[in-house]
C-alpha atoms as a PDB file:
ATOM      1  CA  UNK A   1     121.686 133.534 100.244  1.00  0.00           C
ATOM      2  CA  UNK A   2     119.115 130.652  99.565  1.00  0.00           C
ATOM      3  CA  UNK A   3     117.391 127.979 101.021  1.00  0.00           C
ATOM      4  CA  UNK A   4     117.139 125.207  98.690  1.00  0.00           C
ATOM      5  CA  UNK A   5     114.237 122.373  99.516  1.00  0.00           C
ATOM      6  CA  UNK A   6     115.568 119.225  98.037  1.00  0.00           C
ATOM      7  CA  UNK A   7     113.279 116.217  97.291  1.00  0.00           C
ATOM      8  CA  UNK A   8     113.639 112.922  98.638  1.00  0.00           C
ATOM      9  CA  UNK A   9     112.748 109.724  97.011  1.00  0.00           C
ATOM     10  CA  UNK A  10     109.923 107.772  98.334  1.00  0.00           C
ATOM     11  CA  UNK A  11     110.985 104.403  97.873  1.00  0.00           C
ATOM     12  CA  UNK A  12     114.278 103.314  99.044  1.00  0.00           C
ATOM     13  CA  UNK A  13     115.050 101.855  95.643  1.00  0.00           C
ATOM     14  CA  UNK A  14     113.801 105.090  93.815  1.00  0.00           C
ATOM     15  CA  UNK A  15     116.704 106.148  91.289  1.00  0.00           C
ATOM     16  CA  UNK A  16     117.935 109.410  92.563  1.00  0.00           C
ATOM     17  CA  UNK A  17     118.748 110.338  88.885  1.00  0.00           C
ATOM     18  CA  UNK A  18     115.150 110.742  88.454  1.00  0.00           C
ATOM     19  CA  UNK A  19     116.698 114.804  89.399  1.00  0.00           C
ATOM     20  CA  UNK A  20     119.124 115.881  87.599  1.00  0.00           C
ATOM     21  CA  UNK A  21     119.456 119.029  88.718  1.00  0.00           C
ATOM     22  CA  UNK A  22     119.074 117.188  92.177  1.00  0.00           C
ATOM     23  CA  UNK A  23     122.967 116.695  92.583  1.00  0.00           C
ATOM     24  CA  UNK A  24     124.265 120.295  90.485  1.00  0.00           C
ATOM     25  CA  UNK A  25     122.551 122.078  93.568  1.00  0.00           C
ATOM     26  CA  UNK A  26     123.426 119.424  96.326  1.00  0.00           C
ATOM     27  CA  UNK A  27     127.177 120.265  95.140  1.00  0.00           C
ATOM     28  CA  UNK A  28     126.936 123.585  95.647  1.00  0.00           C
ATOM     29  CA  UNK A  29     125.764 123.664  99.133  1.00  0.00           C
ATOM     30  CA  UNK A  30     127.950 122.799 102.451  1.00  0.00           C
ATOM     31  CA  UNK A  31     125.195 122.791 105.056  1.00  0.00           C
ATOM     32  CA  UNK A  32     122.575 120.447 105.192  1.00  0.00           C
ATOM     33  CA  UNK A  33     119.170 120.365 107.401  1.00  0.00           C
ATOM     34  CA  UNK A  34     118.466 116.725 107.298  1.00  0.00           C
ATOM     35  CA  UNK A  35     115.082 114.613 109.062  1.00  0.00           C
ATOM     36  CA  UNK A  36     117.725 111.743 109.300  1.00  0.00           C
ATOM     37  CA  UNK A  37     121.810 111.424 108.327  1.00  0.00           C
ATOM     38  CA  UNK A  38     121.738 107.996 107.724  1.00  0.00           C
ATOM     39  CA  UNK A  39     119.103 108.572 105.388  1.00  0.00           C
ATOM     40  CA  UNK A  40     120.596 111.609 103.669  1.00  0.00           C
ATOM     41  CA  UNK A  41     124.268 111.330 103.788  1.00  0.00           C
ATOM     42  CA  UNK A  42     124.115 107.865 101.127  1.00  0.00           C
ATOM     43  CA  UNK A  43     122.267 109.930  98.539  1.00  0.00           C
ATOM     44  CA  UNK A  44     124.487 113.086  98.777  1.00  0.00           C
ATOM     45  CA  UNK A  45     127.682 111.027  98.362  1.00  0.00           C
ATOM     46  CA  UNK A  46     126.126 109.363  95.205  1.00  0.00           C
ATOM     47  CA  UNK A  47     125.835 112.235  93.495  1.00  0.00           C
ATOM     48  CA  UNK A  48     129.269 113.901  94.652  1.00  0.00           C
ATOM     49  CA  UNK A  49     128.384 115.722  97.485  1.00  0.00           C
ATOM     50  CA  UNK A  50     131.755 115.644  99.780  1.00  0.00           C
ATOM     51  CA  UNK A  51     131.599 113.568 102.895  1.00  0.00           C
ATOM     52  CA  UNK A  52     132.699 116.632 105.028  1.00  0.00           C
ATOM     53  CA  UNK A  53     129.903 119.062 104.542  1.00  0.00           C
ATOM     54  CA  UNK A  54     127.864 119.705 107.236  1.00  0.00           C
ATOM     55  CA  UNK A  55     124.896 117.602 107.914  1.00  0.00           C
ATOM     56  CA  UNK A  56     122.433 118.988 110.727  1.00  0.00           C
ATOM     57  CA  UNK A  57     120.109 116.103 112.035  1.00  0.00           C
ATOM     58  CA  UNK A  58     116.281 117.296 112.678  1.00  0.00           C
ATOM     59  CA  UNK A  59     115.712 116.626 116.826  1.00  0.00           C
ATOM     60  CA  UNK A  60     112.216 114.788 117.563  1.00  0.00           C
ATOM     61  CA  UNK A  61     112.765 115.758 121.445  1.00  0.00           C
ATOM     62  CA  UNK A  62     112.287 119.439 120.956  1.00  0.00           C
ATOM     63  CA  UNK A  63     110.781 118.845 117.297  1.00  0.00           C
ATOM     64  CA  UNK A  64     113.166 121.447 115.679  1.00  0.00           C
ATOM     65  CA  UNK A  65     116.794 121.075 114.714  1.00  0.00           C
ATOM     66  CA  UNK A  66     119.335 122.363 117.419  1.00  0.00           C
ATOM     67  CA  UNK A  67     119.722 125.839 118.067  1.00  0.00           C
ATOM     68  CA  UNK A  68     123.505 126.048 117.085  1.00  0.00           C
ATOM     69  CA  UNK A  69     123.015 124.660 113.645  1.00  0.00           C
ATOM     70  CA  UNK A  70     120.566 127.930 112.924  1.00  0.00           C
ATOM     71  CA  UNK A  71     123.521 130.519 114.107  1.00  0.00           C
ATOM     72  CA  UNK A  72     126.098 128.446 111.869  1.00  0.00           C
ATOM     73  CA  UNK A  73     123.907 128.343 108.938  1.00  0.00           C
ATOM     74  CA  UNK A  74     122.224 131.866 109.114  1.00  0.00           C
ATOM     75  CA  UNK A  75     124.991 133.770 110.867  1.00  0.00           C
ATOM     76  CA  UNK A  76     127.943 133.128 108.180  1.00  0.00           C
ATOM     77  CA  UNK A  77     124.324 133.929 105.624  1.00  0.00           C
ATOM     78  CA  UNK A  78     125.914 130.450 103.776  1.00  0.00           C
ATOM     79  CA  UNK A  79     123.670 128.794 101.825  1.00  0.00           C
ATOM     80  CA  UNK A  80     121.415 125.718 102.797  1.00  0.00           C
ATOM     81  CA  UNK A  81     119.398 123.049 101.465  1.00  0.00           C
ATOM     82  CA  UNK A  82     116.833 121.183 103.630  1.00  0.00           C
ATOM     83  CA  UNK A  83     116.383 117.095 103.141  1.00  0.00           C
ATOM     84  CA  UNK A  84     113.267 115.591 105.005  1.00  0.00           C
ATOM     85  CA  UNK A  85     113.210 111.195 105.085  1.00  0.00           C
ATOM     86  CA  UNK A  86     111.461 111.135 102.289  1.00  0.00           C
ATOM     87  CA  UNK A  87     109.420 113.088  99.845  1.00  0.00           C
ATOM     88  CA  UNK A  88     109.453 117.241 100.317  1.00  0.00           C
ATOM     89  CA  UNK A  89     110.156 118.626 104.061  1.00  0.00           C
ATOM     90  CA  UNK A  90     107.454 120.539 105.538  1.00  0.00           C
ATOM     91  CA  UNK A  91     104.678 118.697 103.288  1.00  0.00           C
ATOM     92  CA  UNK A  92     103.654 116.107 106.411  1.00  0.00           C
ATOM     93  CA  UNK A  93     107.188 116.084 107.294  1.00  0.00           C
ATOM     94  CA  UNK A  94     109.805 118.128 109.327  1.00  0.00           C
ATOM     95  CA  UNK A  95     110.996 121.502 107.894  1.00  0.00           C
ATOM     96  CA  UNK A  96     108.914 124.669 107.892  1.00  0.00           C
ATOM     97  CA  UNK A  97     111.079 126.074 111.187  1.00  0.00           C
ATOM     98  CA  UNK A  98     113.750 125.967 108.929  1.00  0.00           C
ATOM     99  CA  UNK A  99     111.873 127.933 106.157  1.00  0.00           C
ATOM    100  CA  UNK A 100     110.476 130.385 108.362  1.00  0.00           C
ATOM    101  CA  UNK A 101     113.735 131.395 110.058  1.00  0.00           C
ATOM    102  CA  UNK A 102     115.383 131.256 106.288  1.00  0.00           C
ATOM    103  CA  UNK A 103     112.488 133.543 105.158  1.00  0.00           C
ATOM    104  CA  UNK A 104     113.122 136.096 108.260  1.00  0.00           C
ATOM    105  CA  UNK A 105     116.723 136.054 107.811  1.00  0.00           C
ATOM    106  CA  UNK A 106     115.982 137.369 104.221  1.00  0.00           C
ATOM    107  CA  UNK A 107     117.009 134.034 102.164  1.00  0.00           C
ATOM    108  CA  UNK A 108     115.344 133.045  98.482  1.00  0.00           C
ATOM    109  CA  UNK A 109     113.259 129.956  99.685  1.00  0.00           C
ATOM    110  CA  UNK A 110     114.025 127.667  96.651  1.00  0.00           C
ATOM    111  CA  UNK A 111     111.585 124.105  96.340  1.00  0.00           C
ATOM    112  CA  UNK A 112     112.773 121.779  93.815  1.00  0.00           C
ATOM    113  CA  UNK A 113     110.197 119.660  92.031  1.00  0.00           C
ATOM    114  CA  UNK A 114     110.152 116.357  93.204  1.00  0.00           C
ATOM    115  CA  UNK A 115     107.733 113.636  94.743  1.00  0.00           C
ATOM    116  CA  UNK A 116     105.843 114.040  97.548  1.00  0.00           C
ATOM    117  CA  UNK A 117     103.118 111.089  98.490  1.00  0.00           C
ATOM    118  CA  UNK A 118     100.276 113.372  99.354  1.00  0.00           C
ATOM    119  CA  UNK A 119     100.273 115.038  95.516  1.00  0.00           C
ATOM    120  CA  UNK A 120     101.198 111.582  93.604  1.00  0.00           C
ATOM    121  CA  UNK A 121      98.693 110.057  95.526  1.00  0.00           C
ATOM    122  CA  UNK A 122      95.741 112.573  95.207  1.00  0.00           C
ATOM    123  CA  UNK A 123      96.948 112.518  91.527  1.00  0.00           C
ATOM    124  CA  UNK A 124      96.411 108.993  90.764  1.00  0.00           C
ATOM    125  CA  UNK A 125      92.951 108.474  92.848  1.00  0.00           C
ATOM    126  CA  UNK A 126      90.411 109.959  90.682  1.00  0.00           C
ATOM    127  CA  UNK A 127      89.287 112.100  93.148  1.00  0.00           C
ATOM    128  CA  UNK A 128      88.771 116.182  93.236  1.00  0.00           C
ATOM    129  CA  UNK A 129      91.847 117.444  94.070  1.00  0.00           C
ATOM    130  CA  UNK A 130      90.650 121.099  93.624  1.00  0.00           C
ATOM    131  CA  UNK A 131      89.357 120.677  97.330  1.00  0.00           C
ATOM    132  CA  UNK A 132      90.812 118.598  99.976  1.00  0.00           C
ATOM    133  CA  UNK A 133      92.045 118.216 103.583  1.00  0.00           C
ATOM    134  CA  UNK A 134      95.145 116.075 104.380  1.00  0.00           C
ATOM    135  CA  UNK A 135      95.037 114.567 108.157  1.00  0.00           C
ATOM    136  CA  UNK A 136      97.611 112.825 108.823  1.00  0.00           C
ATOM    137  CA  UNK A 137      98.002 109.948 111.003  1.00  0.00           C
ATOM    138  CA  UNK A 138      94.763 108.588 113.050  1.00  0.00           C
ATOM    139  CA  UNK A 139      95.166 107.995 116.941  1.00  0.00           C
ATOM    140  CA  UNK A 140      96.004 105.498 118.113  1.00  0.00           C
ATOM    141  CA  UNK A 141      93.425 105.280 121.351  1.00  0.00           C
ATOM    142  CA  UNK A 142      89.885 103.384 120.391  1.00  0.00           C
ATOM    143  CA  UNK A 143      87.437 105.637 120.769  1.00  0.00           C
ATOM    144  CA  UNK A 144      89.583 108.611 119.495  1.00  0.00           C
ATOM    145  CA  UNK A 145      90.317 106.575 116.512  1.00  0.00           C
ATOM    146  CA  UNK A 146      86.364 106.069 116.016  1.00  0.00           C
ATOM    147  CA  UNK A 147      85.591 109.369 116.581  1.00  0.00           C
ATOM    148  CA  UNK A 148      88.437 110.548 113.916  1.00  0.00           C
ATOM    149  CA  UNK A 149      87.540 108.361 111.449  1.00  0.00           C
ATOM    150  CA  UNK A 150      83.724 109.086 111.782  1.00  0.00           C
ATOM    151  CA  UNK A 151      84.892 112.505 111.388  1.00  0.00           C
ATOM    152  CA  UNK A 152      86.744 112.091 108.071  1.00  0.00           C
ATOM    153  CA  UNK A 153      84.034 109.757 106.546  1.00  0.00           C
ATOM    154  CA  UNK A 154      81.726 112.701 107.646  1.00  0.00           C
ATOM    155  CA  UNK A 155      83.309 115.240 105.848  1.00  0.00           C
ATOM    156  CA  UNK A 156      84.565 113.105 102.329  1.00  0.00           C
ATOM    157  CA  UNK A 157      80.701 114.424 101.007  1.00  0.00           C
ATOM    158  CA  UNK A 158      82.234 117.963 100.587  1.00  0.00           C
ATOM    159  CA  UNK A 159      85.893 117.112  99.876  1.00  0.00           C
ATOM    160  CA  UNK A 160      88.589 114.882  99.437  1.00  0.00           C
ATOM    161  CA  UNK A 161      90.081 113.332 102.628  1.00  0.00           C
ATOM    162  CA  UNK A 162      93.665 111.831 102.797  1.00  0.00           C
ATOM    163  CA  UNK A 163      95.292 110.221 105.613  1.00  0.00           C
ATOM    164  CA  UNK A 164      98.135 107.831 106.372  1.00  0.00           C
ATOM    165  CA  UNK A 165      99.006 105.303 108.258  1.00  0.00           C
ATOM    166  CA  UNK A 166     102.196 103.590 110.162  1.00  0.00           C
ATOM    167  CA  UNK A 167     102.818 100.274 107.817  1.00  0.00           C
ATOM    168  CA  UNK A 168     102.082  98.094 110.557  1.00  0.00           C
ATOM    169  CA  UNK A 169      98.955  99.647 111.409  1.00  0.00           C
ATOM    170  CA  UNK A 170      97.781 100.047 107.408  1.00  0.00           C
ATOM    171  CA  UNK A 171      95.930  96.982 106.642  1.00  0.00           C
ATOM    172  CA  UNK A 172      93.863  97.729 110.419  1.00  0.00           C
ATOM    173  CA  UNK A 173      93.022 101.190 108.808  1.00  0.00           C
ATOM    174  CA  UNK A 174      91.909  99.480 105.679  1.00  0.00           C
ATOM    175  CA  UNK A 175      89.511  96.861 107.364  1.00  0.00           C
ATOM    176  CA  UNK A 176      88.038  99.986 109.736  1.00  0.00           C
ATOM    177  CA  UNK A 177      87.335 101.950 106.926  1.00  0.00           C
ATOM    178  CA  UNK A 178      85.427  99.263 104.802  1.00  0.00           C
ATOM    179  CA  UNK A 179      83.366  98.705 108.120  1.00  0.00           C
ATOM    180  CA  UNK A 180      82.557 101.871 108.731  1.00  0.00           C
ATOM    181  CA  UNK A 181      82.578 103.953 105.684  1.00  0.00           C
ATOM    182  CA  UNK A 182      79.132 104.262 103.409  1.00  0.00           C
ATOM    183  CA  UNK A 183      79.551 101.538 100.631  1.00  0.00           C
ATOM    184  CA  UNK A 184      79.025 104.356  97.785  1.00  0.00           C
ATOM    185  CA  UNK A 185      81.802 106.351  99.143  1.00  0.00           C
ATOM    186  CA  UNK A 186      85.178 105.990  97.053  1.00  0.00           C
ATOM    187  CA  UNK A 187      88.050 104.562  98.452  1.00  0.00           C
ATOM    188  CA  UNK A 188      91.570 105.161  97.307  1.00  0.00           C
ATOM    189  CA  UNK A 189      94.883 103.174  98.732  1.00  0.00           C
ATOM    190  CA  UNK A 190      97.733 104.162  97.367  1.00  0.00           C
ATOM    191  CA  UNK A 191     100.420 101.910  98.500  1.00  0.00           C
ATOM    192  CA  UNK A 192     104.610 101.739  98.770  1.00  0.00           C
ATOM    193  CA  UNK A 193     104.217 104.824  96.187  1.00  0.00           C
ATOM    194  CA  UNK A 194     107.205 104.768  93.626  1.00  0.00           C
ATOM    195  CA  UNK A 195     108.448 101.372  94.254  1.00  0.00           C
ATOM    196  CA  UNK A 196     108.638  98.744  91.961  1.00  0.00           C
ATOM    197  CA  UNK A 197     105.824  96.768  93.930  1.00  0.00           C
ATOM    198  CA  UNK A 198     103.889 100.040  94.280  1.00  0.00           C
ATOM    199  CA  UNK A 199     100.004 100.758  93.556  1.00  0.00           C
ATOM    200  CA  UNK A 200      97.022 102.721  93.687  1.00  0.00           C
ATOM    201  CA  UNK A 201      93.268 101.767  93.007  1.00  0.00           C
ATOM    202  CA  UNK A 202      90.075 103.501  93.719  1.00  0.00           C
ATOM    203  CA  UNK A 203      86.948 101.731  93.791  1.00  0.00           C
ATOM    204  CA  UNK A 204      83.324 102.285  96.498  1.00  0.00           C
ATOM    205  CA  UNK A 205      83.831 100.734  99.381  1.00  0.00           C
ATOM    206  CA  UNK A 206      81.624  98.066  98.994  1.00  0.00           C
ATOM    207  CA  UNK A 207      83.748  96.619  96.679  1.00  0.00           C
ATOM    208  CA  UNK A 208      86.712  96.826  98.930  1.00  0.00           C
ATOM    209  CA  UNK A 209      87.988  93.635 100.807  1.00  0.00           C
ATOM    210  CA  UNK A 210      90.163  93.592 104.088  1.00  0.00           C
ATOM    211  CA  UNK A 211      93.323  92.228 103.086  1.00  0.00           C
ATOM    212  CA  UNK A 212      96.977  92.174 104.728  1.00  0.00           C
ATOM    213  CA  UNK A 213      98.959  95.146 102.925  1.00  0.00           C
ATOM    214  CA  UNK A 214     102.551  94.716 102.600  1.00  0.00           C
ATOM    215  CA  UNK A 215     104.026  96.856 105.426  1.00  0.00           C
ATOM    216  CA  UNK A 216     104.927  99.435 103.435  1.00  0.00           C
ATOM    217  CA  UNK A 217     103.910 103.548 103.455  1.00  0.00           C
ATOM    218  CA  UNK A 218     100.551 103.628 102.288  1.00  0.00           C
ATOM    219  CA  UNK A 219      97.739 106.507 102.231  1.00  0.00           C
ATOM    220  CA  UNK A 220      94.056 106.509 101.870  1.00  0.00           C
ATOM    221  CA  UNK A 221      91.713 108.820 100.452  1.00  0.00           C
ATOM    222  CA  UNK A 222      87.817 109.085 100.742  1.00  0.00           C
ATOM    223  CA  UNK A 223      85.718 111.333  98.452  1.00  0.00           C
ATOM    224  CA  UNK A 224      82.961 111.370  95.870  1.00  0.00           C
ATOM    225  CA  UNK A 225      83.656 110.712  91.991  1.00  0.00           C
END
């Protein structure tokens, strides 16, 4: 029995034969843990993937995926393959339930290579990536937000620090950072990773300008050259 951790493009118009091994395993499986089906179910069909299998959709209410989709799955001991939106589930998405009830039922946990933001991104900056903290999204509340960005700035002397932000909410994140951030710290944006109209550049903060990003996924990592 094995759980196989399939990665998602990050773009929408990312090839999907980027992975060709990507569709020899989706054909052999016939139950799916998905972040989203609308997402998923394209992708699998372009690559010959029946449209009958079973497609389990990850529930943000109770932040797992439904109980009887685990006892269909891990009860017949079939084997599975987990889809997140985009990138590699359970890297800053939806999926490590799944992987820790595969890994107590006794399944080989398989990840395929594949893209995931976080690694491209650290990749392409310039900065260490032999130490570094990823953080996610900031709040959302004003003085939470200060205090978590003050934080992050704080700590980008010792490591690398990544976080994201919502696409509408990116180019706000940019201009706070510039304001706040010590002008010899680096800056990294890595924006709309994989796309055609993606990019990354790295630069101290004092050279950075506010400008309106595309609204698009974008990170941004702080740390020292």
């Amino acid at each position: 029995m094995r759980l196989y951790i399939l990665p998602m493009p990050l773009a929408r118009e990312a090839p999907y034969w980027l992975y060709p091994y990507w569709g020899e395993v989706a054909r052999e499986v016939k139950h799916f843990f998905v972040e989203r089906a609308a997402r998923a179910r394209p992708l699998l069909e372009k690559v010959g993937v029946s449209p009958t299998v079973q497609l389990y959709e990850y529930d943000s209410r109770i932040e797992d995926w439904p109980i009887h989709a685990y006892e269909i799955v891990f009860r017949s001991r079939a084997s599975a393959a987990l889809l997140s939106e985009s990138g590699l589930a359970g890297v800053a998405d939806p999926g490590r339930t799944v992987v820790q009830r595969a890994h107590a039922e006794g399944y080989a946990v398989i990840p395929l290579a594949g893209p995931s933001s976080i690694t491209l991104a650290l990749s392409a900056s310039g900065l260490s990536g032999q130490a570094f903290t990823f953080w996610g999204y900031p709040p959302i509340e004003k003085r939470q937000r200060r205090q978590f960005l003050q934080k992050v700035i704080g700590a980008a002397a010792q490591m690398t620090q990544i976080l994201m932000e919502t696409p509408a909410r990116s180019s706000s994140l940019l201009g706070e950072l510039i304001a706040v951030a010590p002008p010899d710290l680096y800056l990294c944006v890595a924006h709309h990773l994989t796309a055609a109209d993606g990019w990354v550049r790295t630069q101290p903060v004092a050279l950075w300008q506010p400008m309106d990003l595309p609204k698009a996924p974008t990170l941004f990592l702080l740390g020292r050259m």
